[in-house]
N, C-alpha and C. Protein backbone atom coordinates (compact mmCIF):
# COMPACT_ATOMS: atom_id res chain seq x y z
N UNK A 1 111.01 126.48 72.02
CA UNK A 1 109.82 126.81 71.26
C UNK A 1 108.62 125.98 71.72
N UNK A 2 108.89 124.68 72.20
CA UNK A 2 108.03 123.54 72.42
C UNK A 2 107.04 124.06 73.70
N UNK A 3 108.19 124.37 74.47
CA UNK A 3 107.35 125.49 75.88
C UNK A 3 106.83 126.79 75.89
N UNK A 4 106.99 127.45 74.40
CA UNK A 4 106.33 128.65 74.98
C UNK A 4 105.14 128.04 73.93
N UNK A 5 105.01 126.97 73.59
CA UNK A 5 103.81 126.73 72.55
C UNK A 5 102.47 125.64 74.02
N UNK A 6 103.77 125.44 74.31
CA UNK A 6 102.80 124.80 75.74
C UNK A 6 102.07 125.69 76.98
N UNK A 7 103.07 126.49 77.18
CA UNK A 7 102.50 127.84 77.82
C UNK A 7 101.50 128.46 77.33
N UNK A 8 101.42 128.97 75.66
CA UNK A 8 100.40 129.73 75.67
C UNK A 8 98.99 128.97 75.34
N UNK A 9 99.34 127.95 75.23
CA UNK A 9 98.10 126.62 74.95
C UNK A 9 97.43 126.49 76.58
N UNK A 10 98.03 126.60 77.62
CA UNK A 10 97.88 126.79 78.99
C UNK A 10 97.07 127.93 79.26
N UNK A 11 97.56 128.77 78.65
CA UNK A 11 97.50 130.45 79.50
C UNK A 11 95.74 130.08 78.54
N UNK A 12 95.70 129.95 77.36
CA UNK A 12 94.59 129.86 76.32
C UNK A 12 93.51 129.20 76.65
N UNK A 13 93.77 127.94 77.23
CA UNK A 13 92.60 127.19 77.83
C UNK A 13 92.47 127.59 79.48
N UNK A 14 92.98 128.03 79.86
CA UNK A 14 92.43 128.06 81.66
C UNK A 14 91.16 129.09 81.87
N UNK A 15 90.56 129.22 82.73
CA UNK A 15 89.45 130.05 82.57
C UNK A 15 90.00 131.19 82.89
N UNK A 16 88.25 131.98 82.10
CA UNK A 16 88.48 132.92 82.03
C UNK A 16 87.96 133.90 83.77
N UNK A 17 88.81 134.65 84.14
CA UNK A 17 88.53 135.86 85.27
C UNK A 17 88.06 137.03 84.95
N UNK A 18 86.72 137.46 85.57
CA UNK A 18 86.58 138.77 85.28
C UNK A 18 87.24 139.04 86.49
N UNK A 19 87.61 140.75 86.61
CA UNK A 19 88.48 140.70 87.96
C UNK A 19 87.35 142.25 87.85
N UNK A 20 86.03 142.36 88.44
CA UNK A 20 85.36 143.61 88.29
C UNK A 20 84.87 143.36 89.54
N UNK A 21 86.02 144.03 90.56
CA UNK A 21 85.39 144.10 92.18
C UNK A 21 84.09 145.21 92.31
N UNK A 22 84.11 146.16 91.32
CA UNK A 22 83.02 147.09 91.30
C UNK A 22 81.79 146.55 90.39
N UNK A 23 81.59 145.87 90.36
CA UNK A 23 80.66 144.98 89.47
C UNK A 23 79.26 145.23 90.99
N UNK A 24 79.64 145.42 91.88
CA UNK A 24 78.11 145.73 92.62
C UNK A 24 78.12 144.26 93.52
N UNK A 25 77.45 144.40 94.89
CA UNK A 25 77.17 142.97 95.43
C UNK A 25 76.04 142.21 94.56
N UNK A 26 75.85 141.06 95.08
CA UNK A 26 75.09 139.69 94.41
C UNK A 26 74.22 139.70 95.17
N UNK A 27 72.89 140.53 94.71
CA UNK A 27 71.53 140.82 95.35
C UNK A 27 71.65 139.04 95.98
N UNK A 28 71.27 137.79 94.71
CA UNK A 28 71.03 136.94 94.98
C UNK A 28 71.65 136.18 96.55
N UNK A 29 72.92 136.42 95.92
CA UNK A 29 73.71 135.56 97.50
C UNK A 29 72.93 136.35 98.94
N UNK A 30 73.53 137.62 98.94
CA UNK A 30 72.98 138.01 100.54
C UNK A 30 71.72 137.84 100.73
N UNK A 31 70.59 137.45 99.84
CA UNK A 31 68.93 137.30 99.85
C UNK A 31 69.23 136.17 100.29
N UNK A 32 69.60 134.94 100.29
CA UNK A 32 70.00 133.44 100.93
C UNK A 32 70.38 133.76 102.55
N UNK A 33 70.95 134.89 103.31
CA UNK A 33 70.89 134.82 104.47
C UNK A 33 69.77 135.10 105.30
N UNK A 34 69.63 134.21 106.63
CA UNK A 34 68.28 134.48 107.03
C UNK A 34 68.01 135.92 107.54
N UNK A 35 66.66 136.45 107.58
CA UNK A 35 66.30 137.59 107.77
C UNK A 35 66.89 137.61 109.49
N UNK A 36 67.42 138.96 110.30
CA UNK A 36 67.57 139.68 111.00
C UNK A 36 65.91 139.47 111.87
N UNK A 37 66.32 139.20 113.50
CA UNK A 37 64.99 139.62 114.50
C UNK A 37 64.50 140.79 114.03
N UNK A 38 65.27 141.93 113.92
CA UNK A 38 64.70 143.38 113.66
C UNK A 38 64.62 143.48 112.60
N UNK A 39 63.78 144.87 112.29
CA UNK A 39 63.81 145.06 111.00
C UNK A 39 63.74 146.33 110.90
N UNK A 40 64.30 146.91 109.88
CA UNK A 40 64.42 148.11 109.16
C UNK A 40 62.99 149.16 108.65
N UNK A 41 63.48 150.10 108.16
CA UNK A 41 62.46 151.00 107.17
C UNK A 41 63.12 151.39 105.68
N UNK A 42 61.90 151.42 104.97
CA UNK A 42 62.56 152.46 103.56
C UNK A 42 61.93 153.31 103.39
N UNK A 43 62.86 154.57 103.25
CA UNK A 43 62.61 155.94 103.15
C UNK A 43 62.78 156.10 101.92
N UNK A 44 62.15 157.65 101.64
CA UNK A 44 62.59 158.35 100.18
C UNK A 44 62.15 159.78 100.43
N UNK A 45 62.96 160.46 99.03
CA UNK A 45 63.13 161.54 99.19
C UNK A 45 61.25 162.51 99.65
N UNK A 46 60.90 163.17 100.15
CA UNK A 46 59.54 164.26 100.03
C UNK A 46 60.08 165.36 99.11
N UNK A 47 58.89 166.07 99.29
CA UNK A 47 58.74 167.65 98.17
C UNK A 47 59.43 168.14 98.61
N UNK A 48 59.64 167.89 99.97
CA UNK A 48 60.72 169.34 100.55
C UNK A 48 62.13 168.95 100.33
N UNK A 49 62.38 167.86 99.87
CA UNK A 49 63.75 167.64 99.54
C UNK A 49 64.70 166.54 101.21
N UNK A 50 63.14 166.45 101.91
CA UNK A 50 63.83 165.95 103.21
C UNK A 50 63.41 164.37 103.08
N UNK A 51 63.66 163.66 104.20
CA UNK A 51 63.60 162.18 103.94
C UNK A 51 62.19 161.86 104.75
N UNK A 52 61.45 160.75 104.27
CA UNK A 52 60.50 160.24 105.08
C UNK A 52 60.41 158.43 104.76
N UNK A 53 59.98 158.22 105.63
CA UNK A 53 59.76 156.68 105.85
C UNK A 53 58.78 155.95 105.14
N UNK A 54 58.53 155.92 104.44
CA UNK A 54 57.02 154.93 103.22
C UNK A 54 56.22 153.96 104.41
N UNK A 55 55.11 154.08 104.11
CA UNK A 55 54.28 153.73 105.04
C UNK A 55 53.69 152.67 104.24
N UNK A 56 52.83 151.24 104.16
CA UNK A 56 51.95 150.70 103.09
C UNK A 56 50.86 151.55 103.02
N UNK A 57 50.93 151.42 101.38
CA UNK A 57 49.81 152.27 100.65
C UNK A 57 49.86 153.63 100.27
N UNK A 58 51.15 153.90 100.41
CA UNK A 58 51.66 155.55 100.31
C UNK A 58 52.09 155.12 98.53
N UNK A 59 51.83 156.53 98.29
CA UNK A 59 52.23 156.52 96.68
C UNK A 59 53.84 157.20 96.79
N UNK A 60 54.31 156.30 96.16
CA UNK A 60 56.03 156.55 95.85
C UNK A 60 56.03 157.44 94.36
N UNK A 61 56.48 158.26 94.13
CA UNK A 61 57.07 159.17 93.15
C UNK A 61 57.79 158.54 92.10
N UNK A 62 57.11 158.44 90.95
CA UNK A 62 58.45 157.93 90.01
C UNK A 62 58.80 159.05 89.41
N UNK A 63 59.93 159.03 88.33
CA UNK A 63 60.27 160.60 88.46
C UNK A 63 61.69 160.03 86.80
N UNK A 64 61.50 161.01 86.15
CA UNK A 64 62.22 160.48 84.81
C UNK A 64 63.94 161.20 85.10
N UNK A 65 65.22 160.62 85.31
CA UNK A 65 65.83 160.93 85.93
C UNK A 65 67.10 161.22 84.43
N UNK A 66 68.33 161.39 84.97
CA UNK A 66 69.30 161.46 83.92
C UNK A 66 69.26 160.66 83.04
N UNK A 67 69.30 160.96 81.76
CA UNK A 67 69.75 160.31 80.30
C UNK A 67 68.26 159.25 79.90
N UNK A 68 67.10 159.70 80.77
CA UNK A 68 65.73 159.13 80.43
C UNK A 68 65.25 158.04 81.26
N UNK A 69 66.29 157.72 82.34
CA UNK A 69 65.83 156.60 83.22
C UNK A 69 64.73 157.09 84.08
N UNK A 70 63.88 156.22 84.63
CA UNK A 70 62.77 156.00 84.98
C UNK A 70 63.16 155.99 86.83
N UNK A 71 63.02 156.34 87.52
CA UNK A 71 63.19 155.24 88.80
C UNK A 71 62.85 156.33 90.11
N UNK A 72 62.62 155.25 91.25
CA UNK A 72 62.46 155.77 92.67
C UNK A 72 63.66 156.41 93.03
N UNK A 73 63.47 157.20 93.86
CA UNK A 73 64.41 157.38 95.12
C UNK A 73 64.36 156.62 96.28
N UNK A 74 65.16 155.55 96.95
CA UNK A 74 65.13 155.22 98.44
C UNK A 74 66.17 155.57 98.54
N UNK A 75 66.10 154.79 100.28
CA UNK A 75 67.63 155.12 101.18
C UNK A 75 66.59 154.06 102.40
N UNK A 76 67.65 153.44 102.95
CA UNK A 76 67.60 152.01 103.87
C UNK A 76 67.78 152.53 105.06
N UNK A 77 66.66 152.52 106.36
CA UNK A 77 66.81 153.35 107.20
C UNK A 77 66.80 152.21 108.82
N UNK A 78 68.10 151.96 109.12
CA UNK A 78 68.11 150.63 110.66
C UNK A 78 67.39 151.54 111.76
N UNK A 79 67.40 150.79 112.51
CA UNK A 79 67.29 151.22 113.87
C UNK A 79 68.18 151.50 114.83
N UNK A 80 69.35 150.41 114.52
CA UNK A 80 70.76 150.82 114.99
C UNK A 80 71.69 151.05 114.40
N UNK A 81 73.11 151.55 114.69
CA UNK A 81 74.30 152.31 113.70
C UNK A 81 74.21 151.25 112.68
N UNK A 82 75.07 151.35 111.49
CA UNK A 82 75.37 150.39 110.65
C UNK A 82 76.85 151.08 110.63
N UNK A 83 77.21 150.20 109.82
CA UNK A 83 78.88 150.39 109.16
C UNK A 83 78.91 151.99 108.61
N UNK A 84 79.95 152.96 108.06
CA UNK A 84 80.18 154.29 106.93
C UNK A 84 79.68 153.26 105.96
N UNK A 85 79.70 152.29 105.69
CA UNK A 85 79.72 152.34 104.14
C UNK A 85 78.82 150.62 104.20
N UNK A 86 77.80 150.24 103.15
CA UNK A 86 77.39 149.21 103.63
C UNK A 86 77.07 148.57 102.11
N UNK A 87 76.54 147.17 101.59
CA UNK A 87 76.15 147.16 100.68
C UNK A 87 74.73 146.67 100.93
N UNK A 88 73.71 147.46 99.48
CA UNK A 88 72.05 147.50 99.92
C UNK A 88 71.94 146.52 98.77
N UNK A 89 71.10 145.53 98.76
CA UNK A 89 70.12 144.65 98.24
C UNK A 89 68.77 145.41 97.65
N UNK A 90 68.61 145.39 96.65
CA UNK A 90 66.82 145.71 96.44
C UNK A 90 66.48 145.07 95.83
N UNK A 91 65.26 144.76 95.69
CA UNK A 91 63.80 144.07 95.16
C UNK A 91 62.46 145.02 94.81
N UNK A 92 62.20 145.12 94.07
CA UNK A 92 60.49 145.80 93.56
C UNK A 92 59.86 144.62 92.61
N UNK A 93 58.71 144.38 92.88
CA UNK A 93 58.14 143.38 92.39
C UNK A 93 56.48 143.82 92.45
N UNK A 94 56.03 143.32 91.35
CA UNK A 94 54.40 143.99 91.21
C UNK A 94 53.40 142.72 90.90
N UNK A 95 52.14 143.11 91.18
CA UNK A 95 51.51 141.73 91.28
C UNK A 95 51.45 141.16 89.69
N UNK A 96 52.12 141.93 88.71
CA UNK A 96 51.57 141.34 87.16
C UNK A 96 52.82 140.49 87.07
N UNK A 97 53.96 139.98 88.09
CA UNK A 97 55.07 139.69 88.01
C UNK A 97 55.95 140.66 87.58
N UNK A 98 56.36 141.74 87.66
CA UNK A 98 57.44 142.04 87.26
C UNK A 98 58.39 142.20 88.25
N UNK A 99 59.73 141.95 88.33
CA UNK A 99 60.60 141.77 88.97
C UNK A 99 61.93 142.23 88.48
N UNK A 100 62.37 143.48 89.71
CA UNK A 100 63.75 144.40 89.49
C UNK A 100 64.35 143.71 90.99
N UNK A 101 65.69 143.24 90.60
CA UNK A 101 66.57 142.85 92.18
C UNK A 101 67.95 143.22 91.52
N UNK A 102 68.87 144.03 92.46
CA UNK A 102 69.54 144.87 92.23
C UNK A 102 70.47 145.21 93.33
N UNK A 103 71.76 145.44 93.41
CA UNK A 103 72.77 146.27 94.80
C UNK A 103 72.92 146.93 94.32
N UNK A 104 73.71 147.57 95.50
CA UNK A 104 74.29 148.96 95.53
C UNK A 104 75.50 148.33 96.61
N UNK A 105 77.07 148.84 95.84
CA UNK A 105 78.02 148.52 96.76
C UNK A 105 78.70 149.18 97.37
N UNK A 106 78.84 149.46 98.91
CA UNK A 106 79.82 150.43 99.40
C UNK A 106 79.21 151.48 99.65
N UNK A 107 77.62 151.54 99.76
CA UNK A 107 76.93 152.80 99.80
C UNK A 107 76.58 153.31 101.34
N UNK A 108 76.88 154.86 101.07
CA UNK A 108 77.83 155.72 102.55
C UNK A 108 75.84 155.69 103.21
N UNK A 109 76.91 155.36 104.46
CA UNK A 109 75.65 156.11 106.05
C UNK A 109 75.51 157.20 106.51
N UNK A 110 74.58 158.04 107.33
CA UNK A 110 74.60 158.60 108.29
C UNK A 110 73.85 158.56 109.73
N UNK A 111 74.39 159.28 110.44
CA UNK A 111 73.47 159.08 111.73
C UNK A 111 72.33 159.28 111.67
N UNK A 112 71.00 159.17 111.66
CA UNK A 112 69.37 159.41 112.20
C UNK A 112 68.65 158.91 113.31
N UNK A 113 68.77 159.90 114.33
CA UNK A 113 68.22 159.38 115.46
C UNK A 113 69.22 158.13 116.17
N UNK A 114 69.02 157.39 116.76
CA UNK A 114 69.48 156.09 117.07
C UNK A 114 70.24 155.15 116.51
N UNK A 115 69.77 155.30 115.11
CA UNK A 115 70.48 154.05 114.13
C UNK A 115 70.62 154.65 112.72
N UNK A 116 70.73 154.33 111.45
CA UNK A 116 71.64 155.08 110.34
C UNK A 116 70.79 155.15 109.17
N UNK A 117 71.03 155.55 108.27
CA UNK A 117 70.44 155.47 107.23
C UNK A 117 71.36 155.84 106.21
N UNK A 118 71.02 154.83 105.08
CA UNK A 118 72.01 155.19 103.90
C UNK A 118 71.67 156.36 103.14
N UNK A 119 72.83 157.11 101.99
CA UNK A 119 72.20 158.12 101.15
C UNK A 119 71.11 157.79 100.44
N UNK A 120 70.17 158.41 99.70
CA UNK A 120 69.57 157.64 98.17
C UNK A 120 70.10 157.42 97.79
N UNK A 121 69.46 156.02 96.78
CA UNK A 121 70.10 155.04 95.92
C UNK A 121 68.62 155.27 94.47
N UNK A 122 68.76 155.31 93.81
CA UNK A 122 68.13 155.02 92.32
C UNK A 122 67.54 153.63 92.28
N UNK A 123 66.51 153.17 92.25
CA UNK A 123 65.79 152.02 91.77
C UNK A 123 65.40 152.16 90.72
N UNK A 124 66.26 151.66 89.35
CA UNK A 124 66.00 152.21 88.31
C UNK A 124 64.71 150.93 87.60
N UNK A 125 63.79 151.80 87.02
CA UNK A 125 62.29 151.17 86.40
C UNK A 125 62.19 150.71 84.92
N UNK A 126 63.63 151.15 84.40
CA UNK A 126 63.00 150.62 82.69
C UNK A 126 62.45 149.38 82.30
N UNK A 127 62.68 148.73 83.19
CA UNK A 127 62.20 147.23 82.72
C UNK A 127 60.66 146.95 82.51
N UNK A 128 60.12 148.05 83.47
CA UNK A 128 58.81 148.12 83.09
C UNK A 128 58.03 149.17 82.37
N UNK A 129 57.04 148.49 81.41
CA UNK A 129 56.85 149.32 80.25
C UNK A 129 56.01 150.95 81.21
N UNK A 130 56.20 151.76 80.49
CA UNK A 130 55.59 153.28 80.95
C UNK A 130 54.14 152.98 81.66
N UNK A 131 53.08 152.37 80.66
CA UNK A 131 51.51 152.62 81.00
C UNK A 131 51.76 151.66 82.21
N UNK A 132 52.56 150.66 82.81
CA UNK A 132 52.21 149.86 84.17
C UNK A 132 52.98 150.35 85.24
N UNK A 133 53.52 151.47 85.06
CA UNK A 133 53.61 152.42 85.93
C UNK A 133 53.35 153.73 86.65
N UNK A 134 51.78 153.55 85.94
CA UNK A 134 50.90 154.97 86.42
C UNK A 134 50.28 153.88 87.66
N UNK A 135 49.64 154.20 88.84
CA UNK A 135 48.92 153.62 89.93
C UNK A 135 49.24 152.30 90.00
N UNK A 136 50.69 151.60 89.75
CA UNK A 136 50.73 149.88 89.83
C UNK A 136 51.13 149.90 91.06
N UNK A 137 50.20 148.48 91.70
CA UNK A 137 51.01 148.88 93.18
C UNK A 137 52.15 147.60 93.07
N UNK A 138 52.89 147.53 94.34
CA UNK A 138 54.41 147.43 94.12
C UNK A 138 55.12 146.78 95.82
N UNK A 139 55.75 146.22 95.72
CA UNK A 139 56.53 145.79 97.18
C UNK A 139 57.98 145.94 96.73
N UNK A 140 57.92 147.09 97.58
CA UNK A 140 60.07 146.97 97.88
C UNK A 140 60.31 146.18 99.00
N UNK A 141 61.56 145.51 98.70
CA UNK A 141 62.47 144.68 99.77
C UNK A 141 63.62 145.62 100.06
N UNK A 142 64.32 146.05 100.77
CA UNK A 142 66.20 146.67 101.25
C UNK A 142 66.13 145.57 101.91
N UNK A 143 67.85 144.98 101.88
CA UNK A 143 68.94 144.44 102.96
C UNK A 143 69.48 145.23 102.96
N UNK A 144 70.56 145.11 103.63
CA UNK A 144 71.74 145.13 104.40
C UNK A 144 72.10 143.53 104.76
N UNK A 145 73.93 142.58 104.38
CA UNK A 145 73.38 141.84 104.93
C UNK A 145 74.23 141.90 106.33
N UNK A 146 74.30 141.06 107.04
CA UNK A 146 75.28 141.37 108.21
C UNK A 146 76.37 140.30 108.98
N UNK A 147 76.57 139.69 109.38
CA UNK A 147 77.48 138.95 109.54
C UNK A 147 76.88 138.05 109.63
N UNK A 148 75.52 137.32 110.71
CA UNK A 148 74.89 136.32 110.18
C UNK A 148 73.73 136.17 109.55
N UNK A 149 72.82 137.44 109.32
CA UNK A 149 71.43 137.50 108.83
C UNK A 149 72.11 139.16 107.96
N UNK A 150 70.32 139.36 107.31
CA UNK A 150 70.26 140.02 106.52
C UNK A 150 69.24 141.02 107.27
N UNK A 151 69.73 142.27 107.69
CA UNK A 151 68.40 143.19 108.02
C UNK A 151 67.25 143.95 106.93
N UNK A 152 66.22 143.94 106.90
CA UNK A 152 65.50 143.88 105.89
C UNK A 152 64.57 144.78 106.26
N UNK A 153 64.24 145.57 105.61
CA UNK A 153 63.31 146.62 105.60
C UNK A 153 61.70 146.40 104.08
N UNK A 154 60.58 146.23 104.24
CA UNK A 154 59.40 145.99 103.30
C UNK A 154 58.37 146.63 103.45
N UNK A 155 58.09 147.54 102.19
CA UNK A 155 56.92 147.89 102.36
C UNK A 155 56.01 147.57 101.04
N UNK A 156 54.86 147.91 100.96
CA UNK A 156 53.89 147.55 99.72
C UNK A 156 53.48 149.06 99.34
N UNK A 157 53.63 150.03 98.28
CA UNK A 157 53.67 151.24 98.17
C UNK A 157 52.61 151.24 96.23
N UNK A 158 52.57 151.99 96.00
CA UNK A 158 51.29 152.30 94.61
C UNK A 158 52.53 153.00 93.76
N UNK A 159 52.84 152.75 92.85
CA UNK A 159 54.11 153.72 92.32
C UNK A 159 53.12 154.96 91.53
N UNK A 160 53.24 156.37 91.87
CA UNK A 160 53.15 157.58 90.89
C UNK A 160 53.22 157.87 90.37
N UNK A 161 53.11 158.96 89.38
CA UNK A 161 53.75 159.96 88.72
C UNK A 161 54.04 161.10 89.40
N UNK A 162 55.45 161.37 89.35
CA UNK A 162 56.00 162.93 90.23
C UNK A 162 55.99 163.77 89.54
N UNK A 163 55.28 164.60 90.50
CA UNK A 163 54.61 165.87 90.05
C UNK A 163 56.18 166.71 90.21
N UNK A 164 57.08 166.47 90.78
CA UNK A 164 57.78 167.51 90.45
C UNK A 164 59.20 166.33 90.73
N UNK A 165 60.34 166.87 90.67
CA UNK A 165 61.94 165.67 90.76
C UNK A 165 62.94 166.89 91.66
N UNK A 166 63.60 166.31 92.37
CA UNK A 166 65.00 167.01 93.48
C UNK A 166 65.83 167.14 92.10
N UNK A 167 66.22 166.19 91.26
CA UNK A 167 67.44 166.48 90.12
C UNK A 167 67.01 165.60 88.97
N UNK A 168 65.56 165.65 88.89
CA UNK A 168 65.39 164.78 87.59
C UNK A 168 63.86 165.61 87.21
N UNK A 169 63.41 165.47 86.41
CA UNK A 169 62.31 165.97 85.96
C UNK A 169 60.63 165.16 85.96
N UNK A 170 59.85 165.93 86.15
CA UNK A 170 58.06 164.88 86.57
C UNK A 170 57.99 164.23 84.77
N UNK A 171 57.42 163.32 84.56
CA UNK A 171 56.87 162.76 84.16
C UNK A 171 55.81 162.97 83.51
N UNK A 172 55.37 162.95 82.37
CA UNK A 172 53.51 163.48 81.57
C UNK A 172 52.97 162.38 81.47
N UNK A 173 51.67 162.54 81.83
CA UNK A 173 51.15 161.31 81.92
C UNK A 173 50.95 160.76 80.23
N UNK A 174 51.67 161.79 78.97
CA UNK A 174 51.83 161.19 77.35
C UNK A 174 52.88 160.74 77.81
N UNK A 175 53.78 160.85 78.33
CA UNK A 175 55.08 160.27 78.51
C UNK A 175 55.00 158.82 79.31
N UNK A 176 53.88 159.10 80.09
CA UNK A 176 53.66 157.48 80.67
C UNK A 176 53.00 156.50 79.72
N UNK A 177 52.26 157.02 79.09
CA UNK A 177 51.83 156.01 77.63
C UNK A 177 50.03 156.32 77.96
N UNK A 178 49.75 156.97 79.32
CA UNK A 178 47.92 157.13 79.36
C UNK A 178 47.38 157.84 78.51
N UNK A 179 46.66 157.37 77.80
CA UNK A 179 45.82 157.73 76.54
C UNK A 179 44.55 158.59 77.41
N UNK A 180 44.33 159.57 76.36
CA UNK A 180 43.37 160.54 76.91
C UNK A 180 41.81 159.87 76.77
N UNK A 181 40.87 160.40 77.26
CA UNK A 181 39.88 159.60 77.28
C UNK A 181 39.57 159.03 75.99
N UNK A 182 39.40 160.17 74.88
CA UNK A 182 38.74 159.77 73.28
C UNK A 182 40.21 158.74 73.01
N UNK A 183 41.20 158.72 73.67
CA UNK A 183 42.20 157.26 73.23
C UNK A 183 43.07 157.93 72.17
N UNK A 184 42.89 159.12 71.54
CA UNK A 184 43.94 159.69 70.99
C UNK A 184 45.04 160.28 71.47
N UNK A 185 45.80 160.77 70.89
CA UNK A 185 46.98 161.51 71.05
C UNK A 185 46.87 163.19 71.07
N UNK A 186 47.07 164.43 72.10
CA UNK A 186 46.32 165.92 71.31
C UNK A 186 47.79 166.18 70.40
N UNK A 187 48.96 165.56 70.15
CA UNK A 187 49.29 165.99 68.56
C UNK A 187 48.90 165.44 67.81
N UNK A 188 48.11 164.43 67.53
CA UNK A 188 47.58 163.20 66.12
C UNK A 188 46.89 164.40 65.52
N UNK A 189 47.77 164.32 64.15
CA UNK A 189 47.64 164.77 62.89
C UNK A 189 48.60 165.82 62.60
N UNK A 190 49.38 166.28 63.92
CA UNK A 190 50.40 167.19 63.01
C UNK A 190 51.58 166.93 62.34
């Protein structure tokens, strides 16, 4: 009796394990490896449903997606192959401070041109309130990291309102919180 009272006094105090391998990579850790000579691009979805490369100063699409989330479309675009399957790092950060850093684990490649590009990934936005996401401008970071550096792709982009969504729906600018000129609401009073 003496030992299984010692055992479970053992088993009771030792720490605790989460064992959640799908818990996503640790934006933080792979951001600690040094940046890659080369560097990357970030793409996102166009109107036509095809991919393009964000340029600085291009307006990115936000776009109100399943179950009311808010967020971009990217996809992490190398110059050379990458792995089928890789894990992405992100960062969006705006000059009022706000700050989203975030992975994606195990997320699939394909060939483009020369070097790969991952599927879209969701940069999801709730953290920031609706009205500072009509014209806020914005810097995304992607990694990838790699065996000794991190390849990194940055651009500085104006976040939108999407006029139209691939599988999520546009956005009203009442839904963004912009008040009409007279500052009312056109249902106030019904």
């Amino acid at each position: 009796m003496r030992l299984l009272s010692a055992l479970l006094l053992v088993a009771a105090c030792s720490p605790h394990h989460d064992p959640s391998p799908d818990a996503g990579p640790d934006p933080h850790q792979s951001k600690t490896l040094p940046k890659c000579p080369t560097s990357a691009s970030v793409s996102t979805l166009n109107a036509d449903g095809g991919m393009e490369v964000l340029v600085p100063g291009q307006r990115l699409p936000v776009v109100l997606g399943f179950q009311g989330l808010l967020m971009v479309q990217l996809a992490f675009r190398a110059p050379a192959p990458l792995a089928q399957q890789v894990d992405v790092g992100a960062e969006l950060t705006t000059p009022s401070g706000t700050d989203i850093l975030t992975g994606f684990n195990g997320w699939a490649t394909h060939p483009v041109g020369p070097g790969s590009e991952t599927e879209t990934f969701p940069l999801i936005l709730n953290d920031i309130p609706r009205p500072q996401l009509v014209r806020q401008d914005a810097t995304i970071e992607l990694w990838v990291a790699q065996a000794t550096c991190r390849l990194t792709a940055d651009v500085d982009v104006v976040l939108a309102l999407a006029a139209t969504g691939m599988d999520a729906g546009p956005i009203s600018q009442a839904d963004a919180g912009e008040a009409d000129a007279g500052g009312g609401s056109s249902d106030a009073g019904q």
